[in-house]
N, C-alpha and C. Protein backbone atom coordinates (compact mmCIF):
# COMPACT_ATOMS: atom_id res chain seq x y z
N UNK A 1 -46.20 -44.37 72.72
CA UNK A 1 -45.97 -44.04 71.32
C UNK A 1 -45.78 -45.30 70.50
N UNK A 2 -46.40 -45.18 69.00
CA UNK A 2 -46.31 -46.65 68.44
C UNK A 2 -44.59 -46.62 67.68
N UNK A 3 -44.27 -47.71 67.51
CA UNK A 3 -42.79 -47.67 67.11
C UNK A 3 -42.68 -47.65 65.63
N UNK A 4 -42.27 -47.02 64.79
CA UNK A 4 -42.09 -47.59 63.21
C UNK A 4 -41.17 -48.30 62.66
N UNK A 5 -41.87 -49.14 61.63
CA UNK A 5 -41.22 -50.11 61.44
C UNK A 5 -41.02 -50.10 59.98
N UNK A 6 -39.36 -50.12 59.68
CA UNK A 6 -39.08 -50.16 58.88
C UNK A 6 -38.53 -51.19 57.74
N UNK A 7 -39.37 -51.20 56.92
CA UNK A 7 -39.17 -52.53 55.84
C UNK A 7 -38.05 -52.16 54.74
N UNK A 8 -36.55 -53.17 54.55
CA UNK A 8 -35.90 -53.27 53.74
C UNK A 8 -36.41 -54.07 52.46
N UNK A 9 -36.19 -53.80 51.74
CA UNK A 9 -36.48 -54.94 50.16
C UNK A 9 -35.01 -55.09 49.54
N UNK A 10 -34.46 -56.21 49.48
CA UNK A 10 -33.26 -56.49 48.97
C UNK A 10 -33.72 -57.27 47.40
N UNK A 11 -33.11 -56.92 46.03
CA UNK A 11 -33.21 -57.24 45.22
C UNK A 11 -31.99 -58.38 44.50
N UNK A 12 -32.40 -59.46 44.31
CA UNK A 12 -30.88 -60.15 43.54
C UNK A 12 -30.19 -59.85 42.56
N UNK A 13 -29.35 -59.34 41.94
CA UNK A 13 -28.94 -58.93 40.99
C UNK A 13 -28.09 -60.22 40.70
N UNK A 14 -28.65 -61.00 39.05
CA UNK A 14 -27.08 -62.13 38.45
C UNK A 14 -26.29 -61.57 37.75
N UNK A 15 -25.07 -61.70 38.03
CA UNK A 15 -23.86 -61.69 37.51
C UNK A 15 -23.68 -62.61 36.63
N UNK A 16 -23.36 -62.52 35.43
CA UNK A 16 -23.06 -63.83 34.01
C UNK A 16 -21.87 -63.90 34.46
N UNK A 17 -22.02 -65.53 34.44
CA UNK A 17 -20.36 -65.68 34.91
C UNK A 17 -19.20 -65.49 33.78
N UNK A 18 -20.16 -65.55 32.52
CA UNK A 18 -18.50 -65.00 31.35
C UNK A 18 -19.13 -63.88 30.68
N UNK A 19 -18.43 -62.59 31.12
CA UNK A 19 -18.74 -61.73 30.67
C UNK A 19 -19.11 -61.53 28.84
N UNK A 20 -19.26 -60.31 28.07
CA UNK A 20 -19.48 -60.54 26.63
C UNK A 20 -17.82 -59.68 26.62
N UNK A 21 -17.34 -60.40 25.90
CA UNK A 21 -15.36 -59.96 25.74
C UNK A 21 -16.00 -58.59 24.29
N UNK A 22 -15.22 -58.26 24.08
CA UNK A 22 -15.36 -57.33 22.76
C UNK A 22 -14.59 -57.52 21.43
N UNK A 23 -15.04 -57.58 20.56
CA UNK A 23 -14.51 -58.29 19.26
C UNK A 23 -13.10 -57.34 18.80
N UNK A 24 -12.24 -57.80 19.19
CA UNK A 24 -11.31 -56.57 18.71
C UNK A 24 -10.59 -56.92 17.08
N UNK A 25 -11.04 -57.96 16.47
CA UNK A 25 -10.94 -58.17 15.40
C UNK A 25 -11.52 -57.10 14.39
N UNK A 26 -12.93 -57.02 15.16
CA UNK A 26 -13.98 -55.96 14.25
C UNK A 26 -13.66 -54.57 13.98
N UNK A 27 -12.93 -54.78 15.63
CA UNK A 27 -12.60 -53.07 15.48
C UNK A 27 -11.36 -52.74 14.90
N UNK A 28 -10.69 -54.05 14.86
CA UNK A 28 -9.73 -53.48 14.10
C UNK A 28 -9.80 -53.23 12.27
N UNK A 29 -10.57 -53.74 12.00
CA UNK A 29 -11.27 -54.08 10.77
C UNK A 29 -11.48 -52.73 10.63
N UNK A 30 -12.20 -52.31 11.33
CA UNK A 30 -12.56 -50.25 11.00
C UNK A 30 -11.60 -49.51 11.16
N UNK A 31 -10.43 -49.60 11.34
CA UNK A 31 -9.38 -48.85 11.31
C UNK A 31 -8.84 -48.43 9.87
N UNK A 32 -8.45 -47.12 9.25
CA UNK A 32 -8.07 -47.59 8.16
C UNK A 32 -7.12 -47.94 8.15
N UNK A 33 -6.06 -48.82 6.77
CA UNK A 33 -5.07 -49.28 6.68
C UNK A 33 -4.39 -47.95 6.52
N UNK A 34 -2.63 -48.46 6.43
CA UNK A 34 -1.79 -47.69 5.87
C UNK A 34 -1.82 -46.99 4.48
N UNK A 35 -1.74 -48.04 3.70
CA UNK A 35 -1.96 -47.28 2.26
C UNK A 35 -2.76 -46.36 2.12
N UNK A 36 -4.59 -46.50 2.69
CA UNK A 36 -5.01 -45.25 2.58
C UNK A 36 -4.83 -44.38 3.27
N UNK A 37 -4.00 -44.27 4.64
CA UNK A 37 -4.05 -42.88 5.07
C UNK A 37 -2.72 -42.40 4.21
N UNK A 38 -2.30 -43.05 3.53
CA UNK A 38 -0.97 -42.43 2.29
C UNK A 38 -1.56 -41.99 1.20
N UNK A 39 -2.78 -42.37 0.78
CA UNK A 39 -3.59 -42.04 -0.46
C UNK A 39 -4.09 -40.49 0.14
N UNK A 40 -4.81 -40.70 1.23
CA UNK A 40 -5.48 -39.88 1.40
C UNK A 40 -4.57 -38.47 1.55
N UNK A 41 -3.31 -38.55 2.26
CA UNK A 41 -2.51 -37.74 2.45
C UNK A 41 -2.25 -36.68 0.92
N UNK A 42 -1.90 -37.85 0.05
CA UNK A 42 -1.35 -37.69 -0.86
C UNK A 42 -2.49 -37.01 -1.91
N UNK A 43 -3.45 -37.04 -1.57
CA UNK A 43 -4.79 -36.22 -2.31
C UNK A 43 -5.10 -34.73 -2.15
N UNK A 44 -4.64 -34.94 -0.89
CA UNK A 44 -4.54 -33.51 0.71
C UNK A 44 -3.58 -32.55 0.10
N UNK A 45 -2.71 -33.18 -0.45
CA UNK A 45 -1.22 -32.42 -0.82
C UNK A 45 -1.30 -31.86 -2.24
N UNK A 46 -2.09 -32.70 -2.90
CA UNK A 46 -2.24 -32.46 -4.09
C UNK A 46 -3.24 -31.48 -4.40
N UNK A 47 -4.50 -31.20 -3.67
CA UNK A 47 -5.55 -30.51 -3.91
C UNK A 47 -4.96 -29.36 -3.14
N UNK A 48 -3.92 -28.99 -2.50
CA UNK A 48 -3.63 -28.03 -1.44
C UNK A 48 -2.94 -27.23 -2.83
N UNK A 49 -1.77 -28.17 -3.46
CA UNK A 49 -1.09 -27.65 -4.71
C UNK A 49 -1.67 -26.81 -5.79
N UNK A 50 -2.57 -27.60 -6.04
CA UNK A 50 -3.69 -26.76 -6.94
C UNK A 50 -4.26 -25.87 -6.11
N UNK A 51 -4.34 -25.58 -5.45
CA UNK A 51 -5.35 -24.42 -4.62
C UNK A 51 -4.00 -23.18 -5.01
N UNK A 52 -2.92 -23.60 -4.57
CA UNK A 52 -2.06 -22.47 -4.24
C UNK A 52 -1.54 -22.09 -6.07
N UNK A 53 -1.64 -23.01 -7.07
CA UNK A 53 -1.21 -22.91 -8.57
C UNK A 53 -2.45 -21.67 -8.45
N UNK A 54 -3.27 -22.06 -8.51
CA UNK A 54 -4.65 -21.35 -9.37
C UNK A 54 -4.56 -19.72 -8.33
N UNK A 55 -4.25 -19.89 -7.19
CA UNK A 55 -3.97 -18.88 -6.45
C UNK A 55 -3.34 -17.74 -7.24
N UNK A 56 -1.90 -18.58 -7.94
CA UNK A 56 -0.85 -17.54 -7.92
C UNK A 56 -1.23 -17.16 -9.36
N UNK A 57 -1.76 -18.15 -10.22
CA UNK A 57 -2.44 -17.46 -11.60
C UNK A 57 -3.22 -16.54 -11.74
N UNK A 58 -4.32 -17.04 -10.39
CA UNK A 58 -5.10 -15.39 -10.34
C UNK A 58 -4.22 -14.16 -10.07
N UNK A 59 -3.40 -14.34 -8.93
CA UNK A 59 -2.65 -12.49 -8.76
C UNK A 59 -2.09 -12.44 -9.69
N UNK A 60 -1.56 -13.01 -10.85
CA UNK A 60 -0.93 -12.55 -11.49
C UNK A 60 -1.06 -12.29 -12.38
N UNK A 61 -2.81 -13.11 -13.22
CA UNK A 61 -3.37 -12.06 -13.82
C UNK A 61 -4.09 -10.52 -13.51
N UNK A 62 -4.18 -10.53 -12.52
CA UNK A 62 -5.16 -9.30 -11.82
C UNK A 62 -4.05 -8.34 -11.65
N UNK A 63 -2.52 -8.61 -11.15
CA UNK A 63 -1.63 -7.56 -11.30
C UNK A 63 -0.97 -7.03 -12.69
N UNK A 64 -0.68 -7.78 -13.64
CA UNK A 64 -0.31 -7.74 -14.88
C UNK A 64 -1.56 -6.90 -15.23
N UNK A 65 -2.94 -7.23 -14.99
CA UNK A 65 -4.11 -6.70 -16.24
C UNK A 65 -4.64 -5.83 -15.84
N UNK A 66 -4.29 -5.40 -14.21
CA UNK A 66 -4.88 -3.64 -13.81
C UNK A 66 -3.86 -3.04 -13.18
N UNK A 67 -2.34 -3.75 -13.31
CA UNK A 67 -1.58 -2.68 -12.22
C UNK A 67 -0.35 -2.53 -13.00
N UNK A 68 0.76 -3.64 -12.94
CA UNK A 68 2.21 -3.52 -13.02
C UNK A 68 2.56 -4.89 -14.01
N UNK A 69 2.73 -4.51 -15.69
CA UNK A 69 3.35 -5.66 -16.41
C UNK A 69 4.78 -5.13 -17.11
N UNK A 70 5.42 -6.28 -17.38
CA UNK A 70 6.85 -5.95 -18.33
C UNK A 70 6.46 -5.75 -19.59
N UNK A 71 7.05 -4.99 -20.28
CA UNK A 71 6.49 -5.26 -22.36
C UNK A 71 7.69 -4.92 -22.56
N UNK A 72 8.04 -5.39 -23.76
CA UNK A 72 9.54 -5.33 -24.37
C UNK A 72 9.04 -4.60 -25.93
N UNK A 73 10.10 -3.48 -25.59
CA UNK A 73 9.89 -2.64 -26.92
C UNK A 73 10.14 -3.48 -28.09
N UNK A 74 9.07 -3.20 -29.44
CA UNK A 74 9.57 -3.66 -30.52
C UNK A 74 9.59 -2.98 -31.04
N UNK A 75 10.60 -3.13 -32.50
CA UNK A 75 10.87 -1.35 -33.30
C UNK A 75 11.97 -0.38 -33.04
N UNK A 76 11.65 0.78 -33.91
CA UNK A 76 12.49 1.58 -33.17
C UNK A 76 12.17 3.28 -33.14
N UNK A 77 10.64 2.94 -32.87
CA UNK A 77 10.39 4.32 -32.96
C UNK A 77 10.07 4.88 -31.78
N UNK A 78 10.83 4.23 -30.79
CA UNK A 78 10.90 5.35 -29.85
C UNK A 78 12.22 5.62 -29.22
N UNK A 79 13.49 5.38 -30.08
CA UNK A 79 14.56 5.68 -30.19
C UNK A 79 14.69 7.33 -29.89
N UNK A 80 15.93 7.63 -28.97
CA UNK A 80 16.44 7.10 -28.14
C UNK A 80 16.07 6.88 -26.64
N UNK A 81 14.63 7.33 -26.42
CA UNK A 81 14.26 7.00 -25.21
C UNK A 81 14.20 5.62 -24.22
N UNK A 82 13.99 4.71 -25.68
CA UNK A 82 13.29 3.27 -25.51
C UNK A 82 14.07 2.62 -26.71
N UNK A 83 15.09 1.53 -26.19
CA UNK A 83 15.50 0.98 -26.83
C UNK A 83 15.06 -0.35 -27.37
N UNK A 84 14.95 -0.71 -28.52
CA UNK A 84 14.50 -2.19 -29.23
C UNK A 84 15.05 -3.56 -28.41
N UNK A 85 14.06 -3.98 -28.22
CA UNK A 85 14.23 -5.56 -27.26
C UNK A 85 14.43 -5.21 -26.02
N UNK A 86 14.25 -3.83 -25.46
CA UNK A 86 14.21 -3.85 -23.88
C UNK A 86 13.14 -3.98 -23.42
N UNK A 87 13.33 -4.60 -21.89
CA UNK A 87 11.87 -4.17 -21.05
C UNK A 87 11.67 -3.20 -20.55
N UNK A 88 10.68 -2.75 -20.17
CA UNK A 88 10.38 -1.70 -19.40
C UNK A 88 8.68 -2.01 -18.73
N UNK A 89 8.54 -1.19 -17.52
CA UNK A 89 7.56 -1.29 -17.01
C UNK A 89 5.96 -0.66 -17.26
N UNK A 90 5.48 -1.27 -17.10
CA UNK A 90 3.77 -0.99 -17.74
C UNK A 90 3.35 -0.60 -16.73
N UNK A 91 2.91 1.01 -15.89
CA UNK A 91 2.09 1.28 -14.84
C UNK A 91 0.27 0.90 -15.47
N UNK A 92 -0.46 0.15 -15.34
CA UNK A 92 -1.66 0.16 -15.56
C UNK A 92 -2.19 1.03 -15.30
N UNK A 93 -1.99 1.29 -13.63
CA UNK A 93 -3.06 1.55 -12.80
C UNK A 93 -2.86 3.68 -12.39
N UNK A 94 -2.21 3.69 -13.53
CA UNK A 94 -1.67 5.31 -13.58
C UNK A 94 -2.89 6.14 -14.00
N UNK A 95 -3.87 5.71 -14.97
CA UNK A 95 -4.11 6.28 -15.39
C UNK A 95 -6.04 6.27 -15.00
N UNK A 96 -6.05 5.88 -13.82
CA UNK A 96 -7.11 5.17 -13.19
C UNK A 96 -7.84 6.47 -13.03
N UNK A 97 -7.59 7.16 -12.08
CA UNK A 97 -7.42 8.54 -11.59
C UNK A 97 -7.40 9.73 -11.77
N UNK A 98 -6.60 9.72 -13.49
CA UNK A 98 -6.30 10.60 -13.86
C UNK A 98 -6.27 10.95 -15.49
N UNK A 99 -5.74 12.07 -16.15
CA UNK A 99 -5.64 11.52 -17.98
C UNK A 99 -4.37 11.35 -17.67
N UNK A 100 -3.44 10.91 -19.49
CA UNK A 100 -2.68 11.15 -19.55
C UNK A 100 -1.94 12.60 -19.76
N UNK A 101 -0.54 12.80 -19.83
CA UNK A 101 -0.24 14.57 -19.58
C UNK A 101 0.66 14.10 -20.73
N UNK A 102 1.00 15.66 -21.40
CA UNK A 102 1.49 15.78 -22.44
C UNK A 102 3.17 15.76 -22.32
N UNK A 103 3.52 14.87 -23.12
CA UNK A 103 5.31 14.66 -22.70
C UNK A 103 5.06 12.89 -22.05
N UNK A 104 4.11 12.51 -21.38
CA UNK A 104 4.68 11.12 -20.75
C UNK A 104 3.96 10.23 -22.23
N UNK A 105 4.94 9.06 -21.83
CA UNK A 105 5.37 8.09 -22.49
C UNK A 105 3.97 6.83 -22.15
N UNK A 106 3.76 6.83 -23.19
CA UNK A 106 1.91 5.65 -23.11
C UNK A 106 2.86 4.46 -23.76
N UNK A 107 1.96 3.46 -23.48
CA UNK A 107 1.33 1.61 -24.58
C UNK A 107 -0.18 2.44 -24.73
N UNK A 108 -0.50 2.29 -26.09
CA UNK A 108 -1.75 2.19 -27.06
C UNK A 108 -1.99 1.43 -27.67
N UNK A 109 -3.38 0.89 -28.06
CA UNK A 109 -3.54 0.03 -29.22
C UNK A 109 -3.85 1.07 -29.96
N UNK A 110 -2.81 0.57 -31.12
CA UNK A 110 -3.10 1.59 -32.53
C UNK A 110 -4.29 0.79 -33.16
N UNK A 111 -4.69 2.02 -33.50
CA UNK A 111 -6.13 2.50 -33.94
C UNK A 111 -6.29 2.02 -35.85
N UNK A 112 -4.82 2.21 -36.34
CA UNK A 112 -4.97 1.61 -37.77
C UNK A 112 -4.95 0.29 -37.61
N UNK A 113 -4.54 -0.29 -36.95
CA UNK A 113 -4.20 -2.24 -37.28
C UNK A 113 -4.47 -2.98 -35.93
N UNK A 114 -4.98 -2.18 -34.68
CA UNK A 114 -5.01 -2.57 -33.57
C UNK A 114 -4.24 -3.40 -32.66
N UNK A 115 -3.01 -3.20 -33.28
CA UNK A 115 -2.45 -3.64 -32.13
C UNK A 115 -1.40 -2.72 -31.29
N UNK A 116 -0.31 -3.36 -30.85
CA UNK A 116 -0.01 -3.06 -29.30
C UNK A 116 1.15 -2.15 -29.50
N UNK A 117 1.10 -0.22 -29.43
CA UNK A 117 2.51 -0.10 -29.78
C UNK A 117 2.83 1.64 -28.71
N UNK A 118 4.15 2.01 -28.77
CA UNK A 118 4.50 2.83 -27.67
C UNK A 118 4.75 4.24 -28.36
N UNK A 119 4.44 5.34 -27.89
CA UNK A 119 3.87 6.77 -28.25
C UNK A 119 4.35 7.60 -26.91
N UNK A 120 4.38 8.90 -27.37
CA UNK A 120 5.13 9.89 -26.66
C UNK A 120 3.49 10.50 -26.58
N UNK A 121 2.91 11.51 -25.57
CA UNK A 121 1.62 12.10 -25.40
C UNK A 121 2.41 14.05 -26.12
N UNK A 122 2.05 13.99 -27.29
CA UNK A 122 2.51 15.77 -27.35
C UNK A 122 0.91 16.75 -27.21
N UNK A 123 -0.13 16.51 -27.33
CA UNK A 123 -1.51 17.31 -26.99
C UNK A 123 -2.40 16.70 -26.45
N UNK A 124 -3.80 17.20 -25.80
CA UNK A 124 -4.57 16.25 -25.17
C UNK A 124 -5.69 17.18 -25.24
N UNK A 125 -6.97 16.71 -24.84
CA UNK A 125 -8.34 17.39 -25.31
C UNK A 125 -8.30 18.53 -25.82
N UNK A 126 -8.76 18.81 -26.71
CA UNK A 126 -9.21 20.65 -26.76
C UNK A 126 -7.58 21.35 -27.49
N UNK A 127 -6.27 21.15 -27.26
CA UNK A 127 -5.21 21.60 -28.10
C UNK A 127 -5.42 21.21 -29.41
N UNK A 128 -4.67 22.13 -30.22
CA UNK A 128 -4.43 22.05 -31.50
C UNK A 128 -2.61 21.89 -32.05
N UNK A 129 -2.39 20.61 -32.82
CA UNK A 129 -1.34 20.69 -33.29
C UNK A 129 -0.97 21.13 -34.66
N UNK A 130 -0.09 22.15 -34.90
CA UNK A 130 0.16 21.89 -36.31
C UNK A 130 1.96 21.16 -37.13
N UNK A 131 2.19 20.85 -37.98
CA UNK A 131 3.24 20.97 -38.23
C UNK A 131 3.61 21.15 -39.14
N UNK A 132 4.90 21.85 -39.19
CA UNK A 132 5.25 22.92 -40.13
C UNK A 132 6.76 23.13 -40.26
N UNK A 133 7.46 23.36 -41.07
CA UNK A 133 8.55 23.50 -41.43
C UNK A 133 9.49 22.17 -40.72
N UNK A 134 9.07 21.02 -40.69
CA UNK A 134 9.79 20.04 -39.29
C UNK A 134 9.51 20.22 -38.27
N UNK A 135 9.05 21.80 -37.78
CA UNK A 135 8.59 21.61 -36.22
C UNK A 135 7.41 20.97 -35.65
N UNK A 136 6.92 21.42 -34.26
CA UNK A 136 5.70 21.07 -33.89
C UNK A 136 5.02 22.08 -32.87
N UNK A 137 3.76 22.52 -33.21
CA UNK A 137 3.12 23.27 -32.53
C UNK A 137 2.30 23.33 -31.77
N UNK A 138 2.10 24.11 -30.36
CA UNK A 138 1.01 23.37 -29.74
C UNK A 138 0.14 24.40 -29.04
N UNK A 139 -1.31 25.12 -30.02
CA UNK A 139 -1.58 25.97 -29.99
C UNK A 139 -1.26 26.93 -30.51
N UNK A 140 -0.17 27.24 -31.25
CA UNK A 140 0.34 28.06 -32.10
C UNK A 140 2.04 27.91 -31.39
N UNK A 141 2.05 27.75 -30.33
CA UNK A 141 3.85 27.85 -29.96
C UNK A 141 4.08 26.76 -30.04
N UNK A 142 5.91 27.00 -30.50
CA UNK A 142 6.55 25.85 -30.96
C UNK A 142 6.68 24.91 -29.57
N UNK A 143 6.43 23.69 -29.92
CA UNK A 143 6.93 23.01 -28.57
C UNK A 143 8.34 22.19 -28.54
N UNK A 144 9.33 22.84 -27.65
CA UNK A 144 10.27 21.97 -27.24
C UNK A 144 10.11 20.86 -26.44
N UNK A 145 11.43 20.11 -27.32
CA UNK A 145 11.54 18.66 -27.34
C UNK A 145 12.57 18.22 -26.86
N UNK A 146 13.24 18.14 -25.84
CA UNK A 146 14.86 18.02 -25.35
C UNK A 146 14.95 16.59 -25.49
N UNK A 147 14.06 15.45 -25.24
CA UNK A 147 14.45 14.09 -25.51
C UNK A 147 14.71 13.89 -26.87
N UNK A 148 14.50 14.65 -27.82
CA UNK A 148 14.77 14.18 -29.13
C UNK A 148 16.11 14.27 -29.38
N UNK A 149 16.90 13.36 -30.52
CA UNK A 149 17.92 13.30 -31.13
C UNK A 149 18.29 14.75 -31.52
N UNK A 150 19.44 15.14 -31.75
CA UNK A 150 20.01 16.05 -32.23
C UNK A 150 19.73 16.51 -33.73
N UNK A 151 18.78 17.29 -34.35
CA UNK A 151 18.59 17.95 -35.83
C UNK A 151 17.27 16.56 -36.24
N UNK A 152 16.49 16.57 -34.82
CA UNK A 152 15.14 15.67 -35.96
C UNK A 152 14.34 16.76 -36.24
N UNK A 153 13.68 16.24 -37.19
CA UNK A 153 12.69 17.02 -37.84
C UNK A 153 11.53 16.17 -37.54
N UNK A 154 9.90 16.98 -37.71
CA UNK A 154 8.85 16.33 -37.68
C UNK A 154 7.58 16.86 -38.53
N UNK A 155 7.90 16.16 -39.60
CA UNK A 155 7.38 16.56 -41.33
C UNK A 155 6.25 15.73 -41.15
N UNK A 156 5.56 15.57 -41.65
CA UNK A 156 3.92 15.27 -42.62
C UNK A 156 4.25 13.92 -42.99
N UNK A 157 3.24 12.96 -43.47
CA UNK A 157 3.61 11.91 -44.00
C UNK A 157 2.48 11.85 -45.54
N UNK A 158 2.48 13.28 -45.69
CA UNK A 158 1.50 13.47 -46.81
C UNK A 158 2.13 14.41 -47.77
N UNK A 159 1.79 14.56 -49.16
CA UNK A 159 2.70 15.56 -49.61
C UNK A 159 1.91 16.94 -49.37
N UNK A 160 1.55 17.22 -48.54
CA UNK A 160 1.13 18.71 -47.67
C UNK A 160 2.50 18.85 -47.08
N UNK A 161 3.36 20.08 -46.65
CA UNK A 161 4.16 20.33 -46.20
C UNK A 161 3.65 20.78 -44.78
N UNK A 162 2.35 21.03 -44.48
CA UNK A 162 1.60 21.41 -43.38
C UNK A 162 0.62 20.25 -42.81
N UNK A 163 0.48 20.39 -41.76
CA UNK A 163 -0.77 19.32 -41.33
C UNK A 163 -1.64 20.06 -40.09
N UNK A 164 -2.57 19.94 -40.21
CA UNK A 164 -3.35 20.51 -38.44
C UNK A 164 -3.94 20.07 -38.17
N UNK A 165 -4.09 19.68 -36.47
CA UNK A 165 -5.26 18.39 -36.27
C UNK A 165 -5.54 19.30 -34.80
N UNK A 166 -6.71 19.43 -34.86
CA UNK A 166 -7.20 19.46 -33.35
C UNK A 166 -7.94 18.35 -32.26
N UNK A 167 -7.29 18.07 -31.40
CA UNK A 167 -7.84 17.01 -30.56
C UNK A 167 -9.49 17.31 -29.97
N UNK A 168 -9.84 16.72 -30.15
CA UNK A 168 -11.00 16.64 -29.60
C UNK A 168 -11.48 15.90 -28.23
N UNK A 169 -12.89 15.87 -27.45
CA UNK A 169 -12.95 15.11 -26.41
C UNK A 169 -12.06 13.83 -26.26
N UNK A 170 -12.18 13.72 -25.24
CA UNK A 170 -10.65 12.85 -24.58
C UNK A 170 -9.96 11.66 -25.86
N UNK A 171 -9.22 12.83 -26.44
CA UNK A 171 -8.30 12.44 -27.48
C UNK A 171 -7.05 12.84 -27.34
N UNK A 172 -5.82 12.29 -27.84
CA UNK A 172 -5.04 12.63 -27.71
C UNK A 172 -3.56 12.26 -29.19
N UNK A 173 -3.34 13.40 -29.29
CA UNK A 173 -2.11 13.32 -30.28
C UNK A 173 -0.89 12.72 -29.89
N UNK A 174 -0.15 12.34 -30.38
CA UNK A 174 1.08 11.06 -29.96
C UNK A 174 1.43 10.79 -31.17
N UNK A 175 3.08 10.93 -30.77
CA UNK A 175 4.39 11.17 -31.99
C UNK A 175 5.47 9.82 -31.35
N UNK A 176 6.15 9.26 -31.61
CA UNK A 176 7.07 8.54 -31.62
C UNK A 176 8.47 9.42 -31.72
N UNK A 177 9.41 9.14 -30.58
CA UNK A 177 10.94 9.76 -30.45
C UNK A 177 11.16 10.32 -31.77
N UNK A 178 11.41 8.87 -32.41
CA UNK A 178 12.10 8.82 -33.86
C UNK A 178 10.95 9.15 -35.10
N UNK A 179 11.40 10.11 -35.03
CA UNK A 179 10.22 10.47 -36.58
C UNK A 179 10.23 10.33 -37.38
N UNK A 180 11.22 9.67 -37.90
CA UNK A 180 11.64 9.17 -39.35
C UNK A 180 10.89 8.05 -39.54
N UNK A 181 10.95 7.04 -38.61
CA UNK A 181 10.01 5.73 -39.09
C UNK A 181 8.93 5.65 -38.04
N UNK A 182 8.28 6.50 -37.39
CA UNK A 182 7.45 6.64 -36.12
C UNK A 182 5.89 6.55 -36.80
N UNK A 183 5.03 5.41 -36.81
CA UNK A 183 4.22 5.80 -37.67
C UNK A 183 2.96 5.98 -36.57
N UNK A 184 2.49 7.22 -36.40
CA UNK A 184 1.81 7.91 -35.42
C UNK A 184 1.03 8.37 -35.85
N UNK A 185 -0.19 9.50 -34.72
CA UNK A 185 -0.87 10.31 -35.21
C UNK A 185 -0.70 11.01 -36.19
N UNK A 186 0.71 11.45 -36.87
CA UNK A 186 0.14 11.61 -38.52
C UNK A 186 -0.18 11.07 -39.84
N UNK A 187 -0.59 9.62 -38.88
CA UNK A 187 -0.78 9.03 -39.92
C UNK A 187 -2.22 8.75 -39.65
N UNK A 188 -2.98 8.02 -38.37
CA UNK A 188 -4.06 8.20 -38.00
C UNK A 188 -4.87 9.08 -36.95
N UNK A 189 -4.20 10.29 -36.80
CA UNK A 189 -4.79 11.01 -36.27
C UNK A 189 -4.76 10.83 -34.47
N UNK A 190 -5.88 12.10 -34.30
CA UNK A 190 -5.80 11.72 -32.71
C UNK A 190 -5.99 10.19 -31.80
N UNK A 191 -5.71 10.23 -30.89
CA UNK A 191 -6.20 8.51 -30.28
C UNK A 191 -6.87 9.12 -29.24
N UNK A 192 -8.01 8.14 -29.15
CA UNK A 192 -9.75 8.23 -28.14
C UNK A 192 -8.67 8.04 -26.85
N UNK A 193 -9.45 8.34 -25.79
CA UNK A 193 -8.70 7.52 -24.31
C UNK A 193 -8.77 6.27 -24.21
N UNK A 194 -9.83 5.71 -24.63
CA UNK A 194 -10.00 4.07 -24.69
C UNK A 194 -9.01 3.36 -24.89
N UNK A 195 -8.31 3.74 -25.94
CA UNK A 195 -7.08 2.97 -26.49
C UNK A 195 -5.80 3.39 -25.89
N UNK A 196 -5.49 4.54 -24.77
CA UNK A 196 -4.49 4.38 -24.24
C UNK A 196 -4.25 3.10 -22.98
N UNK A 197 -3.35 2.57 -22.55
CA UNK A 197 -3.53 1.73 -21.93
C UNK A 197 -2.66 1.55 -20.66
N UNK A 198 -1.41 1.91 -20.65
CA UNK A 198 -1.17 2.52 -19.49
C UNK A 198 0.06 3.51 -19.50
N UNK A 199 1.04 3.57 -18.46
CA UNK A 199 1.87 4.54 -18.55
C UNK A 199 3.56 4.14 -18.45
N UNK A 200 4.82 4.22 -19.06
CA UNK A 200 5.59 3.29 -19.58
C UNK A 200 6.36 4.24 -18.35
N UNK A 201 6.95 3.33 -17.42
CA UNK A 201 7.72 3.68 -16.48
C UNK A 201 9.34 3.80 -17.06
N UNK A 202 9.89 5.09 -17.27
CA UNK A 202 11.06 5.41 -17.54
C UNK A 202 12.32 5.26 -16.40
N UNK A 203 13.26 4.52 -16.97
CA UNK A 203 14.32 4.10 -16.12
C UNK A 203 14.91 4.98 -15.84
């Protein structure tokens, strides 16, 4: 049998006798300093601040402008239910769902001067009010009023001793407590739904 023969190949490998060291000057050079990781911190903190400001401005317009705000009565025509310079609560979101009902307590923008004022609900689509002798009628029967003051009356603000208004599509009639200075639907008539605005949470 022939024998095999096996050939090694050894290769030289040089070794540099001074290695290449590593510049640690350079690298330290890329490090950042102190001050800016204090800048940078301090940017971090600041843009975090504003994130959480603008945060809390949004819920709190979005809860105030569709759900739950304070309004402080001005006036006094909704004496004695609602006293002048109190707060009380604004349900927005009451009326989402549903109409308003006759007897609860609204915020409307009045319809003569447009602005911002508080009303009792006494009729709603399709009823007819009249008033007559001081009372108030609703449909022809008198409607009791137990929140009112003791001996109010609720007269005309015209020299008619009578008035009759029938509400129409989603309209609604609204009187003020105090009828003496309550200047209400008898003065401009029914109010559209548009302009009611929400529902005045009684303490």
């Amino acid at each position: 049998m022939a024998e095999e023969k096996i050939t090694l190949k050894l290769a030289m490998v040089s070794i540099p006798a001074d290695p290449v060291q590593p510049d640690y000057a350079a690298v330290a050079q890329k490090q950042p300093s102190a001050a800016s990781l204090k800048w940078g911190r301090f940017i971090g903190q600041t843009c975090l601040l504003a994130m959480i400001i603008g945060l809390s401005i949004g819920c709190y317009f979005v809860i105030s402008h569709y759900f739950v705000q304070s309004v402080q009565v001005v006036g006094q025509s909704m004496v004695p239910t609602l006293q002048p310079d109190n707060h009380y609560l604004l349900n927005r979101w009451a009326f989402h769902n549903r109409d308003p009902k006759v007897g609860e307590v609204v915020v409307l923008r009045d319809p003569a001067d447009q602005g911002i004022s508080v009303k009792r609900v006494i009729a709603t689509d399709g009823q007819s009010v009249l008033l007559k002798d001081g009372k108030v009628f609703i449909n022809g029967k008198e409607f009791k009023e137990s929140y009112l003051l003791p001996n109010t009356h609720t007269y005309t603000y015209s020299q008619a001793k009578e008035q009759f208004i029938t509400c129409g599509k989603d309209q609604y009639f609204v009187l003020g407590d105090n009828r003496q200075v309550s200047i209400d639907s008898r003065v401009y008539g029914a109010v559209p739904r548009e302009n009611i605005l929400g529902l005045v949470v009684l303490r």
